[in-house]
Each structure stands twice: as structure tokens, then as C-alpha cells.
N, C-alpha and C. Protein backbone atom coordinates (compact mmCIF):
# COMPACT_ATOMS: atom_id res chain seq x y z
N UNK A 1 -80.98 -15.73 47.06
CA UNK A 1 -79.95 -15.49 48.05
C UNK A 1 -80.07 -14.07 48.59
N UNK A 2 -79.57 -13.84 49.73
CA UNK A 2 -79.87 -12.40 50.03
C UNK A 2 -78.53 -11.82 49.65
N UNK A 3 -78.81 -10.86 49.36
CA UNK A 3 -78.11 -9.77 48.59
C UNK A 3 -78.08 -8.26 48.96
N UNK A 4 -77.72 -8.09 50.85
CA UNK A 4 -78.36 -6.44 51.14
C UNK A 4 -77.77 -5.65 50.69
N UNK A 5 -78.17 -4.56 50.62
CA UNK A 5 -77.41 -2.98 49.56
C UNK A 5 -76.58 -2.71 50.99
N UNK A 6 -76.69 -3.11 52.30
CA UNK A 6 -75.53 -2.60 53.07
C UNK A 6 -76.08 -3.41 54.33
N UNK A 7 -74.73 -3.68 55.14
CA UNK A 7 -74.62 -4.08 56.28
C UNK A 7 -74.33 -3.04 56.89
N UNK A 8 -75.46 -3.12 58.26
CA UNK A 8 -75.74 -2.38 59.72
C UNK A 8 -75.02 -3.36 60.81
N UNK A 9 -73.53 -2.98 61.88
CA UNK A 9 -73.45 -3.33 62.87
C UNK A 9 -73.70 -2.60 64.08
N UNK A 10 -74.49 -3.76 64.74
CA UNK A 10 -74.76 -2.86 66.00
C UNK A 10 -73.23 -3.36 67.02
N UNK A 11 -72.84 -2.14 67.25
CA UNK A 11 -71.18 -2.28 67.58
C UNK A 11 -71.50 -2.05 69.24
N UNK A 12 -71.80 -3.09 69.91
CA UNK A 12 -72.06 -2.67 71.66
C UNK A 12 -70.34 -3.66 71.94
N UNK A 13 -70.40 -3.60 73.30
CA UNK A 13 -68.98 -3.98 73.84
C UNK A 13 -69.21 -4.35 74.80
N UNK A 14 -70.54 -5.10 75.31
CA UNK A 14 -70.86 -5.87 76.19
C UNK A 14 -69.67 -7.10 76.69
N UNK A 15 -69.58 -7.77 75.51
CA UNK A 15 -69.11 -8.73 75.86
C UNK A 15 -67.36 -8.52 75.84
N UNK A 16 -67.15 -7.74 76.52
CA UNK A 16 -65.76 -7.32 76.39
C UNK A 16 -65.55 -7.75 77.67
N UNK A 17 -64.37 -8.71 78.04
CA UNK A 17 -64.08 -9.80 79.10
C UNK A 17 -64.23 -8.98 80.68
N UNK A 18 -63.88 -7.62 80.68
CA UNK A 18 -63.75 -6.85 81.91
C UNK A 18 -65.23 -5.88 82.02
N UNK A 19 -65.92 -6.10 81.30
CA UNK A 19 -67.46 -5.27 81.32
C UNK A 19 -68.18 -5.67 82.20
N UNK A 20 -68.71 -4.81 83.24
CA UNK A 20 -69.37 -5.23 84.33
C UNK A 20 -70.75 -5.60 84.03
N UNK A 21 -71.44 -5.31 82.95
CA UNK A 21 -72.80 -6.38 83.26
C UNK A 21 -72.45 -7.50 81.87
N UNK A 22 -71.44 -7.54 81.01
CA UNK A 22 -71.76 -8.23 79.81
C UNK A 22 -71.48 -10.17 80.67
N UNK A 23 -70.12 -10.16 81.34
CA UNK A 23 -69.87 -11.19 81.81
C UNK A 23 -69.63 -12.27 80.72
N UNK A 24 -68.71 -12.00 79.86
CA UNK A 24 -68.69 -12.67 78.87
C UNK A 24 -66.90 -12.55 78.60
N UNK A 25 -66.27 -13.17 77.74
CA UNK A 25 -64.77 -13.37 77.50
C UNK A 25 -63.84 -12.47 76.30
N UNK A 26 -64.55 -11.83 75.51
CA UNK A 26 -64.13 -11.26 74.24
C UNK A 26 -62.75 -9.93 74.75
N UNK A 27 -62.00 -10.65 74.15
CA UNK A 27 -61.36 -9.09 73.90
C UNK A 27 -60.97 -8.27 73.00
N UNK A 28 -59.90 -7.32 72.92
CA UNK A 28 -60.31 -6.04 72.22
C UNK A 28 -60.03 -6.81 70.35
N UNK A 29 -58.77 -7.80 70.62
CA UNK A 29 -58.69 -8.58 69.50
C UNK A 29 -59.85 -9.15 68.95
N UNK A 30 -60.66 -9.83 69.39
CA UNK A 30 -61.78 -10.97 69.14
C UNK A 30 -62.82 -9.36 68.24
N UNK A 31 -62.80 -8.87 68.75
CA UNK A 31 -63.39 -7.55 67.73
C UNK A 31 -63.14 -6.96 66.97
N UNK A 32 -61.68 -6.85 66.65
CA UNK A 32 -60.96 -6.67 65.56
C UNK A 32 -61.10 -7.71 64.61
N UNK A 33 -60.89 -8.87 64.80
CA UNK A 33 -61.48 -10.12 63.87
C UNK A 33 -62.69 -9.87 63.81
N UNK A 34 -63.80 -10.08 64.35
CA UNK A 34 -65.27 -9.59 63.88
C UNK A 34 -65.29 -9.11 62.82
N UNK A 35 -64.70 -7.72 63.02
CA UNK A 35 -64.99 -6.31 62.10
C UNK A 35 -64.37 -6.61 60.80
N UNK A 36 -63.04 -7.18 61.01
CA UNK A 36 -62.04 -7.89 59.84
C UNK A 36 -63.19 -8.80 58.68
N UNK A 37 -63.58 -9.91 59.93
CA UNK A 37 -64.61 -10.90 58.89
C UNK A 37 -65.64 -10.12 58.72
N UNK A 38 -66.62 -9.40 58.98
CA UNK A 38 -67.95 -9.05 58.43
C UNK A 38 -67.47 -8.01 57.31
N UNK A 39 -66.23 -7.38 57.39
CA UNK A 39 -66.24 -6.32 56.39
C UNK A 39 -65.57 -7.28 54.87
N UNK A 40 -65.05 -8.28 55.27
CA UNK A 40 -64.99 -8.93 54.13
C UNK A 40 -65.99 -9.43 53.63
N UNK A 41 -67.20 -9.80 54.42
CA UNK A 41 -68.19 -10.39 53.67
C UNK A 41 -68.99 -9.08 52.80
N UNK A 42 -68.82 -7.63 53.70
CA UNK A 42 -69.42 -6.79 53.03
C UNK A 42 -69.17 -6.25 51.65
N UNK A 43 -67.66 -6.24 51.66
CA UNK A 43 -67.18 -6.16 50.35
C UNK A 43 -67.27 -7.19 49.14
N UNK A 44 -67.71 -8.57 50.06
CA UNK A 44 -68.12 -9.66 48.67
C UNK A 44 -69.51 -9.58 48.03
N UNK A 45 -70.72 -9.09 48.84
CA UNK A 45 -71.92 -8.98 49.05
C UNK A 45 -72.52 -7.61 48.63
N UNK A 46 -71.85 -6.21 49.17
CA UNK A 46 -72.23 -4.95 48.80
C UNK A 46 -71.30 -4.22 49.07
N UNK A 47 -70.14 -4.39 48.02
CA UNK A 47 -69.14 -3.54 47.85
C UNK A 47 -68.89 -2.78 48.67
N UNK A 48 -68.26 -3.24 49.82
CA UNK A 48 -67.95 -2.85 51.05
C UNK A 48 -68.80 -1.65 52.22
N UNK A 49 -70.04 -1.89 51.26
CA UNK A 49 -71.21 -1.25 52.12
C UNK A 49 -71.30 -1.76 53.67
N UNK A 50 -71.15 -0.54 54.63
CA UNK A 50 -70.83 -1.16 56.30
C UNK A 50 -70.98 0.07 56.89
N UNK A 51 -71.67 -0.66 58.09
CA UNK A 51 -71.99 0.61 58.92
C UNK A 51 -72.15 0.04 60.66
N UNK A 52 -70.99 0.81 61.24
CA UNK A 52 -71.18 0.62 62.35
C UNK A 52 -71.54 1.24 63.65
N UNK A 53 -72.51 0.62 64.05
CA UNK A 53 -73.10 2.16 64.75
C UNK A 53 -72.91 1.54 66.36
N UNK A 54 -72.35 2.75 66.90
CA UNK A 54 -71.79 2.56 68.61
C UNK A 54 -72.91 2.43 69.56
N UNK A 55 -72.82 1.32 70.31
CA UNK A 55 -73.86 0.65 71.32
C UNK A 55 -73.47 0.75 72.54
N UNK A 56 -73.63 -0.14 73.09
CA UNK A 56 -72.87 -0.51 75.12
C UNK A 56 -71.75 -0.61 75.30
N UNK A 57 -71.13 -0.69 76.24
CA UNK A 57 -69.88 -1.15 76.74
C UNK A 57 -69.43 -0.37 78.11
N UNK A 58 -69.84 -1.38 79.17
CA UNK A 58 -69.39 -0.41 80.23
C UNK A 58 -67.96 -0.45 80.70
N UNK A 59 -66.91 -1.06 80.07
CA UNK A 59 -65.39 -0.73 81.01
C UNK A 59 -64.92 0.48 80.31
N UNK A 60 -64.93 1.32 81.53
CA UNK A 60 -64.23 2.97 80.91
C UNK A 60 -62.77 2.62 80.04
N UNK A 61 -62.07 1.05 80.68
CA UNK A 61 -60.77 1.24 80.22
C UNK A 61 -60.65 0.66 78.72
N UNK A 62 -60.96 -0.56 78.81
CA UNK A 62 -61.04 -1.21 77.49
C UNK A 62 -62.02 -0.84 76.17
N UNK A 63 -63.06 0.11 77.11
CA UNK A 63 -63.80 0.37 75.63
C UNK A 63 -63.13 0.93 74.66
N UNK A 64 -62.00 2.02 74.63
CA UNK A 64 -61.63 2.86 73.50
C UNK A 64 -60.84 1.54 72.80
N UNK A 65 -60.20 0.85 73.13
CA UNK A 65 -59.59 0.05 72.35
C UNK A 65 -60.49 -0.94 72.03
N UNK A 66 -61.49 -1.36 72.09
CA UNK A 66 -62.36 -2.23 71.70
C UNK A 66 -62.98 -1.51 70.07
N UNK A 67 -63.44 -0.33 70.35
CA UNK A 67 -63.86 0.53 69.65
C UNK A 67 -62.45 0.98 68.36
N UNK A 68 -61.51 1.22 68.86
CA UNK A 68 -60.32 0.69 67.92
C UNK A 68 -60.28 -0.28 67.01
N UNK A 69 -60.31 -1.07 67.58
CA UNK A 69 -59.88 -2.69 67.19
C UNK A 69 -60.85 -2.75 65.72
N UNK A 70 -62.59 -2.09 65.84
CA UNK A 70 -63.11 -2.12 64.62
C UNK A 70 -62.72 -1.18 64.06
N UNK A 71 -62.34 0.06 64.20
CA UNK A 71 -62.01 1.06 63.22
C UNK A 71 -61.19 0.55 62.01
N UNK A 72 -59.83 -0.14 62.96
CA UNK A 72 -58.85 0.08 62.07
C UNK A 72 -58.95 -1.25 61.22
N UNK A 73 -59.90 -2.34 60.85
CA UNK A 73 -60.09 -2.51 59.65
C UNK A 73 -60.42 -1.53 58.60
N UNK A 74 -61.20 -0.74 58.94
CA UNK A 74 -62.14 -0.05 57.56
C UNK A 74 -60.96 0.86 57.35
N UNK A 75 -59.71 0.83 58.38
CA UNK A 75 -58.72 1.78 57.47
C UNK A 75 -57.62 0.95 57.12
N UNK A 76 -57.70 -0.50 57.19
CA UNK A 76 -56.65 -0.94 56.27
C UNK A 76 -55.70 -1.05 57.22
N UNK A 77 -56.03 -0.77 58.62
CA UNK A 77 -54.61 -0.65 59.61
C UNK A 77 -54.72 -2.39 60.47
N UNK A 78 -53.41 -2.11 60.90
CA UNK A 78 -53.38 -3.33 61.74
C UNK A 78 -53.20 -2.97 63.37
N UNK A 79 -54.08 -3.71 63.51
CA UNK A 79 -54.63 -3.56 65.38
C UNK A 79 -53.22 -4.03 66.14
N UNK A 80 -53.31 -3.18 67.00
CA UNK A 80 -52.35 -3.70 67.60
C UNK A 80 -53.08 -3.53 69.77
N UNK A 81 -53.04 -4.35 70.29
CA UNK A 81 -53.70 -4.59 71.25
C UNK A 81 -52.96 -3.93 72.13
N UNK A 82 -53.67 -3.52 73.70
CA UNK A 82 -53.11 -2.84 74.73
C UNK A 82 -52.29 -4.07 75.35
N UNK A 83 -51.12 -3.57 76.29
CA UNK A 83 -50.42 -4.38 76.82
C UNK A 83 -51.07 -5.26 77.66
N UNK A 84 -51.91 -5.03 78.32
CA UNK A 84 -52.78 -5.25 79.38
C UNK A 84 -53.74 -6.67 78.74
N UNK A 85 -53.40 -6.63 77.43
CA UNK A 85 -54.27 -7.99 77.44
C UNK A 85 -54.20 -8.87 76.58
N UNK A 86 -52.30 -8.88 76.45
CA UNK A 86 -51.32 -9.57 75.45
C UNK A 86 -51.34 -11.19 76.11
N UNK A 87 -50.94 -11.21 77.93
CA UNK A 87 -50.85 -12.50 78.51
C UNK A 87 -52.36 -12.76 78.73
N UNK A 88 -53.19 -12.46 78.86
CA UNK A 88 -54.64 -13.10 79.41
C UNK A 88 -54.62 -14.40 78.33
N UNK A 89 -54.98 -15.62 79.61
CA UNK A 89 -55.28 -17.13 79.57
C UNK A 89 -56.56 -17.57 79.83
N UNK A 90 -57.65 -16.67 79.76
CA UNK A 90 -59.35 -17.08 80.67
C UNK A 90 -59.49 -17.73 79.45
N UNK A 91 -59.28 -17.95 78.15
CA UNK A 91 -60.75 -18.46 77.69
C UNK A 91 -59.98 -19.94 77.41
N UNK A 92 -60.68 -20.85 78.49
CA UNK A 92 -60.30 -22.33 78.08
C UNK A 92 -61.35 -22.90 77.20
N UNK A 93 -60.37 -24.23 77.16
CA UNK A 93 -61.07 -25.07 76.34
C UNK A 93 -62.85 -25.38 76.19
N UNK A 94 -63.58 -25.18 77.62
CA UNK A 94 -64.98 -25.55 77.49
C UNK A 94 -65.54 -24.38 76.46
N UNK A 95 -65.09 -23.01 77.03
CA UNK A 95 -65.96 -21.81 76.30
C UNK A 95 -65.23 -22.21 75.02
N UNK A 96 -64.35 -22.03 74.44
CA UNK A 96 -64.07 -22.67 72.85
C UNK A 96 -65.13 -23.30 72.06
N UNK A 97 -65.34 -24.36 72.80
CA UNK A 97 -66.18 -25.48 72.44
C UNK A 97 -67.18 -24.92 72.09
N UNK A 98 -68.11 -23.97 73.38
CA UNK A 98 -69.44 -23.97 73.27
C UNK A 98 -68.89 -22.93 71.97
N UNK A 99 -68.60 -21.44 71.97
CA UNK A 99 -68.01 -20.79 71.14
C UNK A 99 -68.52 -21.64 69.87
N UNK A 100 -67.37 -22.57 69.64
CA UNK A 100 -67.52 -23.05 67.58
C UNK A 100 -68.71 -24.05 67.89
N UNK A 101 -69.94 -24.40 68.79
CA UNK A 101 -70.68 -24.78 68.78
C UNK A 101 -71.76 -24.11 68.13
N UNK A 102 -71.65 -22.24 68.55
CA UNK A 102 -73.14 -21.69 68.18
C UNK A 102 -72.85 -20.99 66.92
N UNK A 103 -71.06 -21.12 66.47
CA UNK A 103 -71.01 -20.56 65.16
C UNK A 103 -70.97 -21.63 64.35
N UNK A 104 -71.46 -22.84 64.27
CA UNK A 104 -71.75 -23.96 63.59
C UNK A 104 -73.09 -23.90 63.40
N UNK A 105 -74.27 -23.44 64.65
CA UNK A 105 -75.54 -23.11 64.55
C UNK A 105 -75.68 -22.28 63.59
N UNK A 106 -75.12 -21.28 63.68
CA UNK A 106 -75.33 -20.12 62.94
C UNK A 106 -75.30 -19.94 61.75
N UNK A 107 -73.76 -20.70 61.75
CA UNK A 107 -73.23 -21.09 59.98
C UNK A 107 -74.31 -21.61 59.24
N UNK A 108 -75.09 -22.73 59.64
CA UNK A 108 -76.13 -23.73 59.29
C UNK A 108 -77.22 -23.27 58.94
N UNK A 109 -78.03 -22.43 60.12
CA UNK A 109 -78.92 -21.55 59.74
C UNK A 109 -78.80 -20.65 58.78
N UNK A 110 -77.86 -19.66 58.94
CA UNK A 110 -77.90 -19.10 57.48
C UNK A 110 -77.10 -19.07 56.47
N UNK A 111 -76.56 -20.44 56.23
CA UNK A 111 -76.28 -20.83 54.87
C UNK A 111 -77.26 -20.95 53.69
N UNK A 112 -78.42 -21.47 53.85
CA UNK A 112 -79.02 -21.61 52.67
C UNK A 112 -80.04 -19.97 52.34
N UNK A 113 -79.45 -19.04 52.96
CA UNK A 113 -80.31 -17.55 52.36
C UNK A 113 -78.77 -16.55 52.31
N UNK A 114 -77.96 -17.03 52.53
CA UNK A 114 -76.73 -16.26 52.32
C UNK A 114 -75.46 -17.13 52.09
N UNK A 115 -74.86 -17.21 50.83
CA UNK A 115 -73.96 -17.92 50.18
C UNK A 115 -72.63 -17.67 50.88
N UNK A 116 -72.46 -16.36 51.24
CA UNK A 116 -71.17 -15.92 51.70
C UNK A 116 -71.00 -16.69 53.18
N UNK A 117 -71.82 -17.00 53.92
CA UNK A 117 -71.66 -17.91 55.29
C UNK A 117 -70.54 -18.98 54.92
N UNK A 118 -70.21 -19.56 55.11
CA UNK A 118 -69.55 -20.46 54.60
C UNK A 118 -69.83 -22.01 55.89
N UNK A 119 -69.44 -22.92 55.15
CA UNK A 119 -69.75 -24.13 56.07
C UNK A 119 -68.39 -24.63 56.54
């Protein structure tokens, strides 16, 4: 099973719903969960060995809170989102779908070299 002495995230913010080249739906929440789940797996795997290292993100506005949103796991805090993107309704039902489609891929693929994936 793999067993790394530490997890590397590459922390870009492409896909942050208002980013002009990512074109993708995520917001500052959906990264706060990320950071939430991978740091739990890090702490099951290598005692909370984690490292996140800052990548892309072109919206001047949403990046700091995107960039938030992971911090304040590793301090135990609870995210609390900008007003600005409490009502947003974009992500329907199709992107969902595809969404738990490629984390079913994913799950699948690397379940049998990493236990902590879960099915």
C-alpha cells in the first residue's frame, strides 16, 4: 500500500467559478472541503504531514478567500465564506453528475495502492 512520509498540494485556483482562464465551477467552499478531506487523509497516512504550495488563480477578488478556505483547516478554524457567494445556484444537476462520475474514476483507480481512498 502506499504509505508517503508527506503529502505535496499543488494549491492553484484555477478552477475557482469567476477565474478567467480556469472556466470551471468551484468555489471558495468546495476548497475548504478539499483541504478538510486531504488533510484528513494526511493525518491517517503521515501524521498530518501536508504541504501546500501556492499555484494559479487569476480572480484578484476571490483568490484571497479561496486561499483562506485551505488555511483554515490546518488551523482547526471554520471557514466561513464571502457574502458574495452564499446565494450562487450555477452548479446544476449535469456538472454534479459528471463531478461524482470522475471521483468514482478516481476512487477506483486508486483504491487498490492506497487504502485510505475509500469506495
Amino acid at each position: 500500500e502506499f504509505q508517503p512520509a508527506l503529502i505535496v498540494v499543488a494549491a492553484g485556483f484555477d478552477m475557482y467559478y469567476a477565474d478567467p482562464i480556469g472556466n470551471c465551477s468551484l468555489t471558495s467552499v468546495a476548497y475548504n472541503q478539499f483541504a478538510d478531506n486531504i488533510l484528513k487523509i494526511a493525518e491517517n497516512v503521515c501524521e498530518g504531514r501536508i504541504s501546500f504550495i501556492l499555484e494559479g488563480g487569476y480572480d484578484i477578488i476571490g483568490l484571497p478567500y479561496c486561499i483562506e478556505a485551505i488555511i483554515k483547516p490546518l488551523l482547526k478554524e471554520k471557514y466561513e465564506p464571502p457574502d458574495f457567494e452564499k446565494n450562487l445556484s450555477f452548479l446544476d444537476d449535469s456538472k454534479r453528475k459528471e463531478i461524482d462520475k470522475i471521483k468514482t474514476f478516481l476512487k477506483k483507480l486508486l483504491n487498490p495502492y492506497w487504502d485510505q481512498i475509500k469506495l
